[in-house]
Protein backbone atom coordinates (compact mmCIF):
# COMPACT_ATOMS: atom_id res chain seq x y z
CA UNK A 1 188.63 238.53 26.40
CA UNK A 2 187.45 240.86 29.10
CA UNK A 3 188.18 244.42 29.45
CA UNK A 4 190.20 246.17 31.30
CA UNK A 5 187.43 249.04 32.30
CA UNK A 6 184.00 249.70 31.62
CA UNK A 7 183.99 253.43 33.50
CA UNK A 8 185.20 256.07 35.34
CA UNK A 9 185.38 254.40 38.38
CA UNK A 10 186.94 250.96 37.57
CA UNK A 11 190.37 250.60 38.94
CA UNK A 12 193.10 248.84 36.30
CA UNK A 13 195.71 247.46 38.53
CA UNK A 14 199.65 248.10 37.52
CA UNK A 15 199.71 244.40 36.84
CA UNK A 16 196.89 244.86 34.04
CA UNK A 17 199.13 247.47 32.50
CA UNK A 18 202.50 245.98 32.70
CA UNK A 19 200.33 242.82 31.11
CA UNK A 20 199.52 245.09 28.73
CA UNK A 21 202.12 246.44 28.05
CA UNK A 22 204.09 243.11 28.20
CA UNK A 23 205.55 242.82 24.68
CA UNK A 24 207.65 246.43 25.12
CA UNK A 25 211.06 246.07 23.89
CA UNK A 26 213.66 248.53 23.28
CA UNK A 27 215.80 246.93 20.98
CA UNK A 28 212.85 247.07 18.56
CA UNK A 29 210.75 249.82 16.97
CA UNK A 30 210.42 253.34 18.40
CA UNK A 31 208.97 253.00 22.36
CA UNK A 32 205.97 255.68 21.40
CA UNK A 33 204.81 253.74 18.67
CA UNK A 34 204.88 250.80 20.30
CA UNK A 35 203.06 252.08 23.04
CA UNK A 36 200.14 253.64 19.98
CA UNK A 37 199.89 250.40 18.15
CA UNK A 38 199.39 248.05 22.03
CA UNK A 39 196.48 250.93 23.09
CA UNK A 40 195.17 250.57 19.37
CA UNK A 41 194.92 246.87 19.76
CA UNK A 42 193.66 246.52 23.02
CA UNK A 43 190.81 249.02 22.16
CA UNK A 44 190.29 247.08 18.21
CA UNK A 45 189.60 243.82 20.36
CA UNK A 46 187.69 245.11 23.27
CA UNK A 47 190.46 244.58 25.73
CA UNK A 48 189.98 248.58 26.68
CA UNK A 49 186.45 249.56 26.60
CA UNK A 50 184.91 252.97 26.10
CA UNK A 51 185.84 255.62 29.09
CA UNK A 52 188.22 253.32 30.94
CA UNK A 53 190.87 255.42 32.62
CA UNK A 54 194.52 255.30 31.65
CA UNK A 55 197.51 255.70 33.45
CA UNK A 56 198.78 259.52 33.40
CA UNK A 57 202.35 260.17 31.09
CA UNK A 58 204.05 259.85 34.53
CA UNK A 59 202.42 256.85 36.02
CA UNK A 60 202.99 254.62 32.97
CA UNK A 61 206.84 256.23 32.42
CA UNK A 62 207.68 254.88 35.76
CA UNK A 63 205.41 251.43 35.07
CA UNK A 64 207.75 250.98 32.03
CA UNK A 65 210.78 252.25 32.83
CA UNK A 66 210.92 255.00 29.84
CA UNK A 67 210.82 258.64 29.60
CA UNK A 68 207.88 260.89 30.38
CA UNK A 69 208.17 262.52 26.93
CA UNK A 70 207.51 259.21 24.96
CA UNK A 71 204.34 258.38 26.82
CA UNK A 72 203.19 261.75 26.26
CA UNK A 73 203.73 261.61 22.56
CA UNK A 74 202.12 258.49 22.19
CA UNK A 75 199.01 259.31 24.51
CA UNK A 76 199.07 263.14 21.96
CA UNK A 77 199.19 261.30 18.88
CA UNK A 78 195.98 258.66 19.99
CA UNK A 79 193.90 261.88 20.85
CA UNK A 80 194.76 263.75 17.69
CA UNK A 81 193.68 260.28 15.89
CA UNK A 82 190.36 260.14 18.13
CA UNK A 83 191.58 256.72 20.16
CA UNK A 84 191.94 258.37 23.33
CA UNK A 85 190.41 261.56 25.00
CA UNK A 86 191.64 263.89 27.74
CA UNK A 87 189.29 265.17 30.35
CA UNK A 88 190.28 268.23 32.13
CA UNK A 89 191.63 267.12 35.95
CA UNK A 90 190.38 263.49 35.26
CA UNK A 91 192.97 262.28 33.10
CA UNK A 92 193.37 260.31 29.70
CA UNK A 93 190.19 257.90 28.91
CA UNK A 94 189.40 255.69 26.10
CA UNK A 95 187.35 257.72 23.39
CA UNK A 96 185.27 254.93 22.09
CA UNK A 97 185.10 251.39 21.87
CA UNK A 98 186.73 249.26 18.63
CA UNK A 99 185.07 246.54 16.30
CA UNK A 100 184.65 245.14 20.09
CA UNK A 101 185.75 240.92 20.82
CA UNK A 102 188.02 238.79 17.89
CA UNK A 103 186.60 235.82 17.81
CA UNK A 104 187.18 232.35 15.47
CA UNK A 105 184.42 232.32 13.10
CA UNK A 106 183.20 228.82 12.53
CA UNK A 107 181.84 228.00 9.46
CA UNK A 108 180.25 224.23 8.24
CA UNK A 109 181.92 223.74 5.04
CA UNK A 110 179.86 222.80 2.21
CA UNK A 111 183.34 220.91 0.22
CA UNK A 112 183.88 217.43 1.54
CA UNK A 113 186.91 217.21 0.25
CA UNK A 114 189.20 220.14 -0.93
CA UNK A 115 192.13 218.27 -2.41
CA UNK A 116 189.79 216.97 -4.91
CA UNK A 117 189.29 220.26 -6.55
CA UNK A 118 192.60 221.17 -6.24
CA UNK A 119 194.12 221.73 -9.97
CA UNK A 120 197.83 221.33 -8.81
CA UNK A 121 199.17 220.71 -5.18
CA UNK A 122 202.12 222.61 -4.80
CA UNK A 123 202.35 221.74 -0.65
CA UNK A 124 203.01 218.25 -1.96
CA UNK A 125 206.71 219.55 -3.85
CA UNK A 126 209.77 218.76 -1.73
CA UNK A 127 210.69 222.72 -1.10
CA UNK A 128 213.53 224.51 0.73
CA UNK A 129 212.68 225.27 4.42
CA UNK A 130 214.66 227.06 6.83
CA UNK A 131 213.94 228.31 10.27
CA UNK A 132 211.52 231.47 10.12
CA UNK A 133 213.78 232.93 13.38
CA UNK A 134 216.81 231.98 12.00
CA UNK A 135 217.96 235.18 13.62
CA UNK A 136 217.71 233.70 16.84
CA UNK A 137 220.44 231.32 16.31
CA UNK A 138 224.25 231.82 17.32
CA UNK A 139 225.61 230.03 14.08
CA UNK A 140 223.26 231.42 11.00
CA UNK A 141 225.67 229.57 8.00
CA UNK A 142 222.44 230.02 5.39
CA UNK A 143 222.70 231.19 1.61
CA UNK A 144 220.22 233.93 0.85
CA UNK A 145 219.47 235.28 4.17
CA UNK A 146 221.61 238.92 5.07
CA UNK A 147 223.18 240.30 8.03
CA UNK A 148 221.56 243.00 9.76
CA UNK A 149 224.38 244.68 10.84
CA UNK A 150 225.56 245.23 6.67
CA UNK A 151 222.15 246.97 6.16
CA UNK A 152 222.36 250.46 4.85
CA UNK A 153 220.39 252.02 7.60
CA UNK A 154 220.70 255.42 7.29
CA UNK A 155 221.56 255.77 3.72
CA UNK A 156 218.47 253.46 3.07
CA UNK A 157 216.32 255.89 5.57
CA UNK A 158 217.52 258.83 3.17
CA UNK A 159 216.22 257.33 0.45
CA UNK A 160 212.96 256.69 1.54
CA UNK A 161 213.01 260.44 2.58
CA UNK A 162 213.69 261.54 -1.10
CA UNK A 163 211.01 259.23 -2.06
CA UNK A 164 208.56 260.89 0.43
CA UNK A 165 208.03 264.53 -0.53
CA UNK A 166 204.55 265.17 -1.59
CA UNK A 167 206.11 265.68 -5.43
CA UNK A 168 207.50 262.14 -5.37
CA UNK A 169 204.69 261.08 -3.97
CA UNK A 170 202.07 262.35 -6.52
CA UNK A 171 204.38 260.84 -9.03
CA UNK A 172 204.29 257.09 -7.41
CA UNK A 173 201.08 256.67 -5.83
CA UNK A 174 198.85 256.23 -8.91
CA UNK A 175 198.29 253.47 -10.59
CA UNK A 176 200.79 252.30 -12.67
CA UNK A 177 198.15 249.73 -14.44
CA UNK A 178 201.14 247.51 -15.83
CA UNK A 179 203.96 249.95 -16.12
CA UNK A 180 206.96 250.15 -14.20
CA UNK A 181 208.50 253.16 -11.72
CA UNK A 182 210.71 255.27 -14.88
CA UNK A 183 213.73 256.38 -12.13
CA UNK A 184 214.36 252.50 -11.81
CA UNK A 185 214.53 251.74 -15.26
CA UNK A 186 216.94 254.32 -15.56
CA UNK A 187 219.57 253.37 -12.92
CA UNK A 188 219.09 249.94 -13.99
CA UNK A 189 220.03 250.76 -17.72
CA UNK A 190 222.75 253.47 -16.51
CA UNK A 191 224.00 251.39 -13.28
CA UNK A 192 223.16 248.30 -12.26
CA UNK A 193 222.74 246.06 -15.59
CA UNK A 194 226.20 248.08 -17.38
CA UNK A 195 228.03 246.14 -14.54
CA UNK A 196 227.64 242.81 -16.01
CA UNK A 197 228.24 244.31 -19.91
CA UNK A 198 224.24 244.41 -20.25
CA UNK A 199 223.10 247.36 -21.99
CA UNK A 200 219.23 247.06 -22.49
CA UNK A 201 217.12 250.02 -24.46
CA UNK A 202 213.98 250.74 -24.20
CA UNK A 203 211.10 248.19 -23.73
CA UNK A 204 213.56 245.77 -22.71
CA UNK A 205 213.41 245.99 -18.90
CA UNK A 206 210.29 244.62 -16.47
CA UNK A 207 210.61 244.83 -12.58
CA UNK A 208 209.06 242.13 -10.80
CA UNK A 209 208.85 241.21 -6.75
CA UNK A 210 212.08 239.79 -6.97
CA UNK A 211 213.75 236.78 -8.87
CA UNK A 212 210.89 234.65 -7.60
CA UNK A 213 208.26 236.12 -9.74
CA UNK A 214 210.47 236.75 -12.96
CA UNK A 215 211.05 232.87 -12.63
CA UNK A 216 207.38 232.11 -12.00
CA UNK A 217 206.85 234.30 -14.83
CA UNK A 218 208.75 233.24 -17.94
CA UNK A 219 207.32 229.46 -16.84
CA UNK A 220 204.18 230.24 -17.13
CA UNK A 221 204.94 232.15 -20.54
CA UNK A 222 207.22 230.08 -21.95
CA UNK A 223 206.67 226.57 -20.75
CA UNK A 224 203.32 224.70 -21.68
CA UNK A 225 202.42 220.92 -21.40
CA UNK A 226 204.16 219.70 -24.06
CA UNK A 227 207.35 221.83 -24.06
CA UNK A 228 210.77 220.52 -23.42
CA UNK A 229 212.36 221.88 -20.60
CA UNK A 230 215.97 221.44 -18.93
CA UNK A 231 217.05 222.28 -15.62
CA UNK A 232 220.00 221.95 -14.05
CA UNK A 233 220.20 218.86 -11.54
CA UNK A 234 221.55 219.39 -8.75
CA UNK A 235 220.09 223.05 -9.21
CA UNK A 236 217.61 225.57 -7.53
CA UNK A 237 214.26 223.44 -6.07
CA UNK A 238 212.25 226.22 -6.89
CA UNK A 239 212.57 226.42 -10.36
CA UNK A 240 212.38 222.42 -10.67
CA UNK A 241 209.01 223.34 -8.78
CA UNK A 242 207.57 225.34 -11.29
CA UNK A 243 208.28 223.68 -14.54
CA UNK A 244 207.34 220.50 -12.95
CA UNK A 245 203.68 221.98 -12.71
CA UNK A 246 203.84 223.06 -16.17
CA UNK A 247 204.98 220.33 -17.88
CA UNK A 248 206.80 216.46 -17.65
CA UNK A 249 208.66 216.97 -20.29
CA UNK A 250 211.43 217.55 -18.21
CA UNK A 251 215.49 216.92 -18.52
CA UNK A 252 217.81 217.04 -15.77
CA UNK A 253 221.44 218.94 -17.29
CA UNK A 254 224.68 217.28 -16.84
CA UNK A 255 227.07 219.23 -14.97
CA UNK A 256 230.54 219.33 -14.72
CA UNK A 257 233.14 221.33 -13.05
CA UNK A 258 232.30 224.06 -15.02
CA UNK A 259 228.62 224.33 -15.06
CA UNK A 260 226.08 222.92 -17.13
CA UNK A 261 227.55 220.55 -20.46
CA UNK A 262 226.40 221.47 -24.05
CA UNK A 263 225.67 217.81 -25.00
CA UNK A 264 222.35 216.05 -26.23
CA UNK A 265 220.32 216.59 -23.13
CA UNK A 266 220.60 220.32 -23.91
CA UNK A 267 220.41 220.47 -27.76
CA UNK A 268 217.09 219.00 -27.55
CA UNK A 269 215.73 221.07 -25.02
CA UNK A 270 213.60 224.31 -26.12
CA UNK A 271 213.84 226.34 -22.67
CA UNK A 272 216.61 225.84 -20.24
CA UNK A 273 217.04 227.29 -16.88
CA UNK A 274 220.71 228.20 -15.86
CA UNK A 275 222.80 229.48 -13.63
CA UNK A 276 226.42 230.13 -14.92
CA UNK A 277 227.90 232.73 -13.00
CA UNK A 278 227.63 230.50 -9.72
CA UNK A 279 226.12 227.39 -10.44
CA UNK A 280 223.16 226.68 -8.15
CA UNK A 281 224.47 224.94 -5.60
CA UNK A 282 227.95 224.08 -6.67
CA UNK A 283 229.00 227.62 -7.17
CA UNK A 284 230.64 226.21 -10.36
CA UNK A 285 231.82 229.51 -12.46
CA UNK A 286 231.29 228.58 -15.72
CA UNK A 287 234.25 229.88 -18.15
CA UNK A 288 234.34 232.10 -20.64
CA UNK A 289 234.76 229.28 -23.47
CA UNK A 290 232.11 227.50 -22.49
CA UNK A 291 229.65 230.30 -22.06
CA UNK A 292 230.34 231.10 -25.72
CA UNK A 293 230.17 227.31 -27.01
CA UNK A 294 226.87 227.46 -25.01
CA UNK A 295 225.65 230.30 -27.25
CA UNK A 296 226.83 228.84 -30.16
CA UNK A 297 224.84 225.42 -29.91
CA UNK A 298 221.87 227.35 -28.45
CA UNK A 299 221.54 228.89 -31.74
CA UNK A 300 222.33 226.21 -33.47
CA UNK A 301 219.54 224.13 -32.43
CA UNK A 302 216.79 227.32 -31.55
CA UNK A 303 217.39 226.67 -27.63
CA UNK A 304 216.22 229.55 -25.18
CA UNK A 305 218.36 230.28 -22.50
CA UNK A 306 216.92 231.64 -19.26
CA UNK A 307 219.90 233.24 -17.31
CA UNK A 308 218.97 233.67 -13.40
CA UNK A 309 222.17 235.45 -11.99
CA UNK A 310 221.25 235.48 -8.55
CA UNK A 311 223.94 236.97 -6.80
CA UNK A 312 225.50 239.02 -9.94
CA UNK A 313 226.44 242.08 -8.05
CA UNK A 314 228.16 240.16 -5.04
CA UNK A 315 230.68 238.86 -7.12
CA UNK A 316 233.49 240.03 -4.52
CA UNK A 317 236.67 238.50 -6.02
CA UNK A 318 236.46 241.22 -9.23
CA UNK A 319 239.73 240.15 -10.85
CA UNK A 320 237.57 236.87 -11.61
CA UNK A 321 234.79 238.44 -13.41
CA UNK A 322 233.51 236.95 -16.61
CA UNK A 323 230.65 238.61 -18.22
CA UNK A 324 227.40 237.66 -18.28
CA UNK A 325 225.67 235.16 -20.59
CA UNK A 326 223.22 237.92 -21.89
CA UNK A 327 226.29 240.23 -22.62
CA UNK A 328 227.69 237.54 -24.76
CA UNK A 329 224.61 237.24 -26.50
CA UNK A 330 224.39 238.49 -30.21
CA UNK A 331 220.27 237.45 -31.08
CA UNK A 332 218.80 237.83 -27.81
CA UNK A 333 217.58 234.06 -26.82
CA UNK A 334 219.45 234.71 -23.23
CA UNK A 335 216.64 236.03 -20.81
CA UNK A 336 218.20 237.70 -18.27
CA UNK A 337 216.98 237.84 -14.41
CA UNK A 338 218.52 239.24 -11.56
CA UNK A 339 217.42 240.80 -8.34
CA UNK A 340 218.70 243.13 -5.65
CA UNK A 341 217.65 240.33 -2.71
CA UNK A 342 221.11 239.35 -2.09
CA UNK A 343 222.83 242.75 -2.38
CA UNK A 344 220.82 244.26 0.20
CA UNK A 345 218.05 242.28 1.61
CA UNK A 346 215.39 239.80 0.89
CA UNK A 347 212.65 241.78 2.02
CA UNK A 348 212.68 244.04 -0.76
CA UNK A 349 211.21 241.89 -3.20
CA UNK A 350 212.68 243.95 -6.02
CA UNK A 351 213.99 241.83 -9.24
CA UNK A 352 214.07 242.62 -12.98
CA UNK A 353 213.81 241.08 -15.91
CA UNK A 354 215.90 241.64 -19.08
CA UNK A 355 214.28 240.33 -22.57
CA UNK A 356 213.57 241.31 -26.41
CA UNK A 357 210.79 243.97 -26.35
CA UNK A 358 208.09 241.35 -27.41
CA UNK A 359 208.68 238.93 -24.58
CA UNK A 360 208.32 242.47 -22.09
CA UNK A 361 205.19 243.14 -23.48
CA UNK A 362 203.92 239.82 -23.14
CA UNK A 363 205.39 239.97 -19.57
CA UNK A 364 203.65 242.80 -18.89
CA UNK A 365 199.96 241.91 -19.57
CA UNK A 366 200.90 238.46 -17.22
CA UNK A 367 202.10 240.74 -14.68
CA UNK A 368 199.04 243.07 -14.89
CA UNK A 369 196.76 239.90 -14.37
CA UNK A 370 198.73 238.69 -11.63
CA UNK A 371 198.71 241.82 -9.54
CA UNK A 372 199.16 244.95 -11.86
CA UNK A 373 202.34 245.70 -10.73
CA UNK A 374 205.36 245.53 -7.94
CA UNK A 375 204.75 248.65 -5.51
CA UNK A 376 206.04 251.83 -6.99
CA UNK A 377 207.17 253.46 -3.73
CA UNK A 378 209.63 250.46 -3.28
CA UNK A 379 210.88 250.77 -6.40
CA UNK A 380 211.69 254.81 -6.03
CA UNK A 381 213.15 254.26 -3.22
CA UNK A 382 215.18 252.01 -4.87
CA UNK A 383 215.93 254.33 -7.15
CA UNK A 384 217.20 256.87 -5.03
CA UNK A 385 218.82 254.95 -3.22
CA UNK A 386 221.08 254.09 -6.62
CA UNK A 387 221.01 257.19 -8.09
CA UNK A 388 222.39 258.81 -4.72
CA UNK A 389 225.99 256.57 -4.66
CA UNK A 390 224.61 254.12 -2.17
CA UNK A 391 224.42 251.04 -4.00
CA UNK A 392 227.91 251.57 -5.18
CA UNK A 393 229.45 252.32 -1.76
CA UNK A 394 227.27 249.89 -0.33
CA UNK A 395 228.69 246.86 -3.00
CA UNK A 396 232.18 247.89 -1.94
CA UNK A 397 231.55 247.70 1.85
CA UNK A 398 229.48 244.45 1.50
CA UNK A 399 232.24 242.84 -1.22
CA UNK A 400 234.56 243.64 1.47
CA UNK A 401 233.36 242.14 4.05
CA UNK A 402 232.26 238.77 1.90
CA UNK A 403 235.87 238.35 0.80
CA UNK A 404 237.47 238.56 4.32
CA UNK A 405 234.36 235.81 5.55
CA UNK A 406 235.08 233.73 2.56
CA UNK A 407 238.81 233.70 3.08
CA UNK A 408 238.27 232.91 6.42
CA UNK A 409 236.17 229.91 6.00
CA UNK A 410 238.65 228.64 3.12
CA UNK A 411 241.86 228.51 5.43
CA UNK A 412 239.91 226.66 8.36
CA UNK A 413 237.37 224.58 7.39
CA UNK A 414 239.51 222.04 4.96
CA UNK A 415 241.61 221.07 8.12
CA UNK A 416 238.97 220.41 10.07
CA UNK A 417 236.93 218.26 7.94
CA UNK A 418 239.86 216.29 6.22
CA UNK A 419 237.13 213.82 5.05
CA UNK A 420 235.11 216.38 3.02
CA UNK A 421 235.32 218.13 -0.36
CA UNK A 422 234.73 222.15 0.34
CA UNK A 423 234.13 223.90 -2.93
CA UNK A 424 233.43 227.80 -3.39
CA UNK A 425 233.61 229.10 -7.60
CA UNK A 426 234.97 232.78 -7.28
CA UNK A 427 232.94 235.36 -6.37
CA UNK A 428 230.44 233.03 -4.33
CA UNK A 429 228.81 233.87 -1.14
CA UNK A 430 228.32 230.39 0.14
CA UNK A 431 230.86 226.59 0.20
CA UNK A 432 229.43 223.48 -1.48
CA UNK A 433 230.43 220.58 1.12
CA UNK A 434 230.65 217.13 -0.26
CA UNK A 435 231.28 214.29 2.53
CA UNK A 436 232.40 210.71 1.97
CA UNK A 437 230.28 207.67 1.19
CA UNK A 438 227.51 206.88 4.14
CA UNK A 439 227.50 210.28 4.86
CA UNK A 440 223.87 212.09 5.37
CA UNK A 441 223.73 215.79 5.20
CA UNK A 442 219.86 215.84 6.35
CA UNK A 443 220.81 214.17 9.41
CA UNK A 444 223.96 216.37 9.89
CA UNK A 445 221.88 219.50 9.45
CA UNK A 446 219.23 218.59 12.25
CA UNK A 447 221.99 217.50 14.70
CA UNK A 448 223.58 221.06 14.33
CA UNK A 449 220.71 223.08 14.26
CA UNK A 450 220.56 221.15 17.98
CA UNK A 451 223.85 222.62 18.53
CA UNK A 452 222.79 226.55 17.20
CA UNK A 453 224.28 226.14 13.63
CA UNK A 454 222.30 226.36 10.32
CA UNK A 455 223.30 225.01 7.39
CA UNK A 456 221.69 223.44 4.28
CA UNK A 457 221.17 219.83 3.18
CA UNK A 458 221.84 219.44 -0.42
CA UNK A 459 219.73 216.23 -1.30
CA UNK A 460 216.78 219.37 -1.66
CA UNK A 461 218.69 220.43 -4.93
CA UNK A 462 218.77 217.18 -6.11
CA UNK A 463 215.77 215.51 -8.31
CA UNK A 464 216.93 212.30 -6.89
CA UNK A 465 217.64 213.27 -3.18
CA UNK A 466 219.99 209.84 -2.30
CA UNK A 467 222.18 211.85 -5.20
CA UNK A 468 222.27 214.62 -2.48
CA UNK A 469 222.49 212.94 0.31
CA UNK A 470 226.61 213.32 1.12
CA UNK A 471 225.96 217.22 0.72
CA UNK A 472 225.74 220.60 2.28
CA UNK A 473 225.43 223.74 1.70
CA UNK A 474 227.06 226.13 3.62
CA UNK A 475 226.37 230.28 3.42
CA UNK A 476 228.07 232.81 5.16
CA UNK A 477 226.05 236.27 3.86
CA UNK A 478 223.89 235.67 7.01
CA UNK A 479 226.16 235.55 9.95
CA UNK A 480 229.02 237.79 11.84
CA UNK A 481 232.03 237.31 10.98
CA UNK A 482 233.54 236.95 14.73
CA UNK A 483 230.96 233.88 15.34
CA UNK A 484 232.46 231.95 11.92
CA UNK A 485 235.56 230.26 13.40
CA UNK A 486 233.53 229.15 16.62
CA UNK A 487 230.52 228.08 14.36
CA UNK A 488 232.92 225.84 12.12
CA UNK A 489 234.42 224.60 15.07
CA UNK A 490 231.34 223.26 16.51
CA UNK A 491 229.79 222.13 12.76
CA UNK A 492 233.47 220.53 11.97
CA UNK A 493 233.09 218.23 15.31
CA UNK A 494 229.74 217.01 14.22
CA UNK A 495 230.36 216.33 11.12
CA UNK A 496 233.31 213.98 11.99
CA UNK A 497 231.56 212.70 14.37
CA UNK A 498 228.99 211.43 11.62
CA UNK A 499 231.64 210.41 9.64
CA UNK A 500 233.47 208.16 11.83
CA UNK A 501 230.13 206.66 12.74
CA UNK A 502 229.68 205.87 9.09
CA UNK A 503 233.02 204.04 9.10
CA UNK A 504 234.15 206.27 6.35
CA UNK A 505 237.19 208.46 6.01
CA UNK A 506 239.74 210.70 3.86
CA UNK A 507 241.01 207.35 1.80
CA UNK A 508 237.52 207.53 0.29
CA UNK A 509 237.61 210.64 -1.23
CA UNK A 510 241.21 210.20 -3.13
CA UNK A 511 242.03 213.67 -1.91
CA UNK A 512 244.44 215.35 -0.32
CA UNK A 513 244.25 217.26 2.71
CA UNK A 514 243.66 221.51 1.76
CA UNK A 515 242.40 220.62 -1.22
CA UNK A 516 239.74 222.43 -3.05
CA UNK A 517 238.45 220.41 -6.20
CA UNK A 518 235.12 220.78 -7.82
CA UNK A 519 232.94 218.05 -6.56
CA UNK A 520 231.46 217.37 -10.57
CA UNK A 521 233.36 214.77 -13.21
């Protein structure tokens, strides 16, 4: 890498500086700190040495097309943080040099072979992968990702604000050692768990970084070599994941229309992992009746339940509501875990856990190990956020706006895939797409993410993926609602398309056309 100056005297063409400079956008963060962190960089890596000149606030304005004022605050802020100096009537210069050139440090490496000391492989796990710039696509139909435009900017941004006064602060920064931030315990208990007729007391509440880690988690507490596990099949890869490196004493549930079946695969189970509010990825609701025979068996035959309700709070069509498992539960074996990932966004990486106080104390020392515990000024934020109305308001703008994209997906997409089951359990943010014999969802799913439209093969949720292969998986959290109806027009052609290739039609499904059956018997 060679540097743009060494002194006084060495000229730095405009073309240096708009090379620079090159990665400015303005539909990203503010202009003056992108301007701080480039000049940062290029001095960190040697690209600007010591004393090489920069452009003046007005010269490098016009370069860039921006105001004088931002350049100025940026080039301010860089001297106040000793980056950059300013000479009287010479201009701005680079104070001092960084931790100079980055280069690749090469290394002989003294294992011949890693895999051999490897005690599990996860990389070798068939896992969910969708594209990292999913953003960048005009059809985005994928569960579990948000829309940008539903963020709560500015309530969000006042949030954070209440979470930054030096008070707050003092009361976050510490560490925690294995405890969690009190303000979210409390709106959980007073707010957020109350909505699905879970009323937890003290010691019965741990936050984790999201539903991911509560999952990894109660594995690694509950499930040992020898212990028999059952997971629902099709159900969520991850959690198949997991228990599979714990244990092989695995069962896959039978499902039904309704959600997972009470029968002799799950009597003889001691840990099961379920989703009943919207099955994963059938969005089966599971009824009230069979939630309660569920309980009743599970205590029967000494069966813990691990409840993962996923998108609890999004439940959009409220007349359906049907309380959760947990609620229903009179001896607390129903482990509860939810997470605020769908409701607002991924990135958060705030879940919680709900359990008797003996499992939280257990889960606390495992945390502590892991990585002490999730970052307290997320989880104030969070807090204020709650405490403040948001979360409320923001449920009722985001259910809103779910119901109207559901509705419209339900009253086009069954005409224009006549050959396919569509299925979508109440309150569900995503359609569970079933096509006729021959039919390959893989190979659908790579032809239209040619075309610009994501969706999700569902052989990944199977443990047998040729039991997936007719399926899809289509989500509709992630993408404006003026693109749906030209996204499902485009998906819809495709997907006949691959069905009259396959030679396969309506006549094999026994359906009618408009109809919405569950795709389970």
């Amino acid at each position: 890498m060679k540097p743009l100056g060494t002194n006084n005297s060495q000229a730095v063409t405009d073309v240096t500086w708009r090379r620079l400079f090159g990665a400015l956008t303005k539909d990203g963060q503010a202009l003056n700190l992108q301007i701080r962190r480039m000049i940062v960089h290029a001095i960190e890596t040697g690209m600007l040495s010591k004393n090489t000149r920069l452009p003046s606030t007005r010269q490098l304005a016009s370069l860039l097309g921006i105001a004088r004022n931002t350049v100025t605050t940026a080039y301010q802020s860089l001297i106040d943080e000793g980056f950059l100096v300013s000479r009287e009537r010479s201009g701005i210069f680079v104070a001092a040099g960084g931790n100079g050139r980055i280069k690749a440090r090469h290394q002989a490496d003294a294992v011949d072979d890693w895999s051999s000391r490897f005690a599990i492989k996860p990389s070798g796990l068939r896992q969910i992968c969708k594209p990292r710039n999913w953003l960048d696509y005009a059809y985005p139909f994928l569960f579990g990702q948000y829309d940008p435009a539903l963020f709560p900017t500015n309530n969000w941004r006042e949030a954070v604000r209440a979470a930054s006064s030096v008070k707050e602060i003092q009361g976050w920064a510490g560490d925690m050692i294995d405890d969690d931030d009190p303000d979210l315990v409390e709106q959980l208990q007073v707010q957020v768990l109350p909505r699905r007729g879970i009323f937890a007391g003290k010691g019965e509440i741990i936050v984790t970084i999201g539903s991911q880690q509560a999952l990894s988690m109660l594995v690694q507490l509950l499930v040992g070599p020898t212990t028999a596990v059952g997971i629902e099949d099709p159900g969520y890869p991850d959690v198949r994941n997991m228990v599979s490196l714990a244990t092989r004493n695995i069962v896959g549930l039978t499902l039904d229309r309704h959600g997972v079946l009470p029968d002799d695969d799950f009597v003889s189970r001691d840990v099961t992992f379920l989703t009943v509010s919207h099955q994963c990825p059938t969005t089966a609701v599971m009824p009230l009746d069979r939630r309660q025979q569920l309980l009743q068996i599970a205590s029967r035959e000494n069966v813990v339940i691990v409840e993962d309700d996923y998108e609890a709070d999004l439940s959009i069509e409220s007349d359906g509501d049907i309380p959760s498992l947990k609620s229903l539960d009179a001896e607390g074996r129903v482990i509860y875990v939810g997470s605020f990932s769908k409701v607002l966004a991924p990135g958060l990486r705030v879940g919680y856990i709900v359990a008797p106080p003996p499992v939280i104390s257990e889960l606390r020392v495992l945390r502590r190990l892991m990585l002490r515990h999730p970052p307290t000024n997320n989880q104030r934020a969070l807090a204020n956020f709650i405490a403040l109305g948001h979360y409320r308001q923001h449920l009722g703008r985001t259910g809103a706006v779910m119901l109207e994209r559901a509705n419209l997906i339900a009253d086009r997409l069954p005409d224009l895939v006549p050959s396919c089951r569509i299925i979508r359990g109440q309150g569900a943010t995503s359609f569970w797409i079933e096509g006729p014999p021959g039919f390959d969802g893989r190979q659908l799913m790579d032809l239209a993410r040619q075309s610009g439209v994501l969706v999700e093969a569902g052989d990944i949720f199977f443990a047998d993926p040729l039991a997936g292969r007719r399926y899809l998986r289509l989500g509709f959290g992630s993408i404006a609602t003026h693109r749906i109806e030209a996204g499902l027009f485009r998906l819809a052609k495709l997907i006949e398309k691959s069905v009259e290739r396959s030679g396969t039609g309506l006549r094999d499904h026994g359906r009618q056309p408009g109809c919405h059956p569950a795709i389970l018997v």
